[in-house]
Protein backbone atom coordinates (compact mmCIF):
# COMPACT_ATOMS: atom_id res chain seq x y z
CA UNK A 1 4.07 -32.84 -21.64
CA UNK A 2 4.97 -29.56 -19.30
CA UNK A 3 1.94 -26.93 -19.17
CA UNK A 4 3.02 -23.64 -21.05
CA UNK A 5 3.94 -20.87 -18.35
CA UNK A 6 0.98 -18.46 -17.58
CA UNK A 7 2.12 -15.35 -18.74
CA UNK A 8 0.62 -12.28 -17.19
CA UNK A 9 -0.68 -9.17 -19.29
CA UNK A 10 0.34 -5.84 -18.70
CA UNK A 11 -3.50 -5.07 -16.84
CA UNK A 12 -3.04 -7.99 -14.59
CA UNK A 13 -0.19 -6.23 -12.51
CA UNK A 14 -1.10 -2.89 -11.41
CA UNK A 15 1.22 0.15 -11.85
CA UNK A 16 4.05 1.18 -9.36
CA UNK A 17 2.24 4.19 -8.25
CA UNK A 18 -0.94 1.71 -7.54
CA UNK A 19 1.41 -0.24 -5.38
CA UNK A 20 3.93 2.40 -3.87
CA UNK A 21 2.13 5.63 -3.51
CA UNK A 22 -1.21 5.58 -1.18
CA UNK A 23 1.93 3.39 1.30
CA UNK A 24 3.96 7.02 0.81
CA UNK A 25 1.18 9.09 1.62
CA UNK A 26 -0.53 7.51 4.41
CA UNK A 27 2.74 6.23 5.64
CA UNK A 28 4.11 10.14 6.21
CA UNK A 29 0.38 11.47 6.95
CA UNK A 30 -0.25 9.39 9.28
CA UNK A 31 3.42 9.81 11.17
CA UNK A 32 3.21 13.30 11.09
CA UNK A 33 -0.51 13.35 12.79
CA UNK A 34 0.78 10.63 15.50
CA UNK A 35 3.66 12.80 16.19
CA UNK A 36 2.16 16.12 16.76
CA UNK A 37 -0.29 14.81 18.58
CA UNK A 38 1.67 12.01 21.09
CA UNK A 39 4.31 11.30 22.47
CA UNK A 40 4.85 7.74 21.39
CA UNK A 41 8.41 6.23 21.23
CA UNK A 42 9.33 6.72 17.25
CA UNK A 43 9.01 3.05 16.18
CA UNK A 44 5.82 2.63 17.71
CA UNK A 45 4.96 5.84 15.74
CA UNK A 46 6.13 4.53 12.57
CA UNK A 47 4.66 0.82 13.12
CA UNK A 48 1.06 2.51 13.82
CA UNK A 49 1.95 5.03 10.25
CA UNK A 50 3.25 2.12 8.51
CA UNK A 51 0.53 -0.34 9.51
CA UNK A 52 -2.25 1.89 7.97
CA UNK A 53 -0.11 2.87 5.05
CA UNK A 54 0.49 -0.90 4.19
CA UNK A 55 -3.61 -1.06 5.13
CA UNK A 56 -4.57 1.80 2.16
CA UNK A 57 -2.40 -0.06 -0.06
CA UNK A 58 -4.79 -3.14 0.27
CA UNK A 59 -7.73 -1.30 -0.29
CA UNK A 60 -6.35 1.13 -3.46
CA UNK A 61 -5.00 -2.73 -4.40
CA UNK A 62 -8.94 -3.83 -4.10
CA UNK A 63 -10.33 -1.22 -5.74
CA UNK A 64 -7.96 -0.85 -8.37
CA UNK A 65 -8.31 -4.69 -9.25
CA UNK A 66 -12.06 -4.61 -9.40
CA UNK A 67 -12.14 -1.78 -11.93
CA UNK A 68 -9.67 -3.70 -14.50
CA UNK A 69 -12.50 -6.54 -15.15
């Protein structure tokens, strides 16, 4: 017999601006600060901005998670 599909509840998957905004705002930060202070080609700019963007996503992610249980 098949195992019933695990469905997920609405706290296990964390909002859009949980997963979208701290990559927004560090993302831009973080370009505009390497910008006015080097001068970087643009995509390494925006690979450094988007590297720690995607980086404060993981930790909002972490701390986010560990306040739902």
């Amino acid at each position: 017999m098949a195992e019933p599909e695990r469905r997920q509840r609405p706290a296990d998957v964390p909002p859009t601006a949980i997963r979208l905004l701290p990559v927004l705002v560090v993302t831009f930060g973080l370009s505009m600060l390497i910008d006015m202070t080097t001068d970087w080609h643009f995509l390494l700019r925006w690979a450094l901005a988007l590297g720690g963007g995607l980086l404060a996503q993981v930790v909002v992610l972490k701390i986010w998670s560990s306040r739902q249980r």
